[in-house]
C-alpha atoms as a PDB file:
ATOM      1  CA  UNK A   1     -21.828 -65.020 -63.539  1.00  0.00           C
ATOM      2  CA  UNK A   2     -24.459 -63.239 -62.548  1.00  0.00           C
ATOM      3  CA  UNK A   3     -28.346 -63.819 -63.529  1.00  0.00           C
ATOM      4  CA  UNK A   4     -28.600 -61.623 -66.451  1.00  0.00           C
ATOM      5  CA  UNK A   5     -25.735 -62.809 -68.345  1.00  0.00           C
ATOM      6  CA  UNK A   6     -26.667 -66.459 -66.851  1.00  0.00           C
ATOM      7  CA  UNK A   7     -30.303 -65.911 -68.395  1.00  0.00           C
ATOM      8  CA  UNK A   8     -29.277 -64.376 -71.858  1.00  0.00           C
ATOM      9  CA  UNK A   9     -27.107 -66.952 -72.563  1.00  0.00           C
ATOM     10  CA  UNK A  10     -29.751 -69.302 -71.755  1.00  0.00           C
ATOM     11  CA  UNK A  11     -31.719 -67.555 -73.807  1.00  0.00           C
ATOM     12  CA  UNK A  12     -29.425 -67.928 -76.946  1.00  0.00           C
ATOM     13  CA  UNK A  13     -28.612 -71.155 -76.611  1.00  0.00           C
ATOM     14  CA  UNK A  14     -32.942 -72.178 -76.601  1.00  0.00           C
ATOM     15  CA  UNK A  15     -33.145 -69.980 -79.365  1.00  0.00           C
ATOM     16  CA  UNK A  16     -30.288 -71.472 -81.190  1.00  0.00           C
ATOM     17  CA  UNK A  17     -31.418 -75.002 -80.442  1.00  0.00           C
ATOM     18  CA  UNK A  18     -35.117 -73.353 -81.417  1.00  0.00           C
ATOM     19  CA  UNK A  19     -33.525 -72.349 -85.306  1.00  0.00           C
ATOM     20  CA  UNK A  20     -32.110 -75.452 -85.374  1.00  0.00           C
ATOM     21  CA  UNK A  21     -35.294 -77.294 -85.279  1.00  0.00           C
ATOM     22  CA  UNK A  22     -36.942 -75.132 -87.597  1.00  0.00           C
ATOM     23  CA  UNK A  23     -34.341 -74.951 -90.264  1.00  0.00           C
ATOM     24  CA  UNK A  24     -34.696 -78.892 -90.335  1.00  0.00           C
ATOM     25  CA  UNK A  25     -38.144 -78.819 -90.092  1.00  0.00           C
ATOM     26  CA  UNK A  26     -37.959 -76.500 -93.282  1.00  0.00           C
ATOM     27  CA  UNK A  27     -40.280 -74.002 -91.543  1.00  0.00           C
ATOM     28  CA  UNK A  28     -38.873 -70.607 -93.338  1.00  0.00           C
ATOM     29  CA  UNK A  29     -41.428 -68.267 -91.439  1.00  0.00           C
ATOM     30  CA  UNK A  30     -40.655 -70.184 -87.893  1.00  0.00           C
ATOM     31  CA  UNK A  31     -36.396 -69.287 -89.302  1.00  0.00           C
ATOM     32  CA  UNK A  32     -37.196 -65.376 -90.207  1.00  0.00           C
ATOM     33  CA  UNK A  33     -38.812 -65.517 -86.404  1.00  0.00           C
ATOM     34  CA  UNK A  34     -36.021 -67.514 -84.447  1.00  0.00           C
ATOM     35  CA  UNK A  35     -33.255 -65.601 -86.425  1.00  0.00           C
ATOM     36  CA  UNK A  36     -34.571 -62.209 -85.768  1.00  0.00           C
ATOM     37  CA  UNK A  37     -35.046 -63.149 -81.913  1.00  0.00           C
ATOM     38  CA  UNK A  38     -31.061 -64.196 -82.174  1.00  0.00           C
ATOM     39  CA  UNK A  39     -30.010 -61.563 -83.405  1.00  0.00           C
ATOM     40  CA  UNK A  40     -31.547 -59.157 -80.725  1.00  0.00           C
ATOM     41  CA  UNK A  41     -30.218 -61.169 -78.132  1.00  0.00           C
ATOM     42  CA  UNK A  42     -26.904 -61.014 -79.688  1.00  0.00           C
ATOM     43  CA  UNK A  43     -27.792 -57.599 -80.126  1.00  0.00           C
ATOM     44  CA  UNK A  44     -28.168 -57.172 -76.324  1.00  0.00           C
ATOM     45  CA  UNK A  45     -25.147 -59.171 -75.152  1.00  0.00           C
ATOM     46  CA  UNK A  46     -22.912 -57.050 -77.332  1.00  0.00           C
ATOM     47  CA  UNK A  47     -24.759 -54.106 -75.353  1.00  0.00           C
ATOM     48  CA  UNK A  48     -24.152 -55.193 -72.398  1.00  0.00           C
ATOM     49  CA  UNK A  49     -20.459 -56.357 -72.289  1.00  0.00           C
ATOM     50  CA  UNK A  50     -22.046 -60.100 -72.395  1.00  0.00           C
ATOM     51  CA  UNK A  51     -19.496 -62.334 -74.749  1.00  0.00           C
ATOM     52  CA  UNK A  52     -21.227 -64.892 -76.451  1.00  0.00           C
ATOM     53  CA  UNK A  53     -19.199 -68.028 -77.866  1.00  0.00           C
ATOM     54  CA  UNK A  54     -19.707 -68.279 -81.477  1.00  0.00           C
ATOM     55  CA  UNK A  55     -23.071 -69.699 -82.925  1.00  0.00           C
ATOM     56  CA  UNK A  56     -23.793 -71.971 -85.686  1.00  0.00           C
ATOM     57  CA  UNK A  57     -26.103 -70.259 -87.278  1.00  0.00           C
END
């Protein structure tokens, strides 16, 4: 793997973790934020051939 794939994943996974939080925290702005940054990443994964294993949120 190299270290753009390596990094976006990383990426998606600390953002993930990041909705997580605020979803339980019942932060709605910190979710539109966190959700929006998730989907451009999955945005930019899809663009660049990077497969992503599927999210829970």
């Amino acid at each position: 793997m190299d270290a753009f794939t390596a990094g976006l994943l990383q990426r998606i996974k600390a953002t993930e973790s990041d909705l997580t939080r605020a979803r339980e925290t019942g932060d709605d702005f910190l979710v539109e934020v966190e959700q929006g940054e998730l989907d451009d990443l999955h945005r930019l994964a899809a663009e660049h051939g990077v497969e992503v294993a599927a999210t829970h949120a």
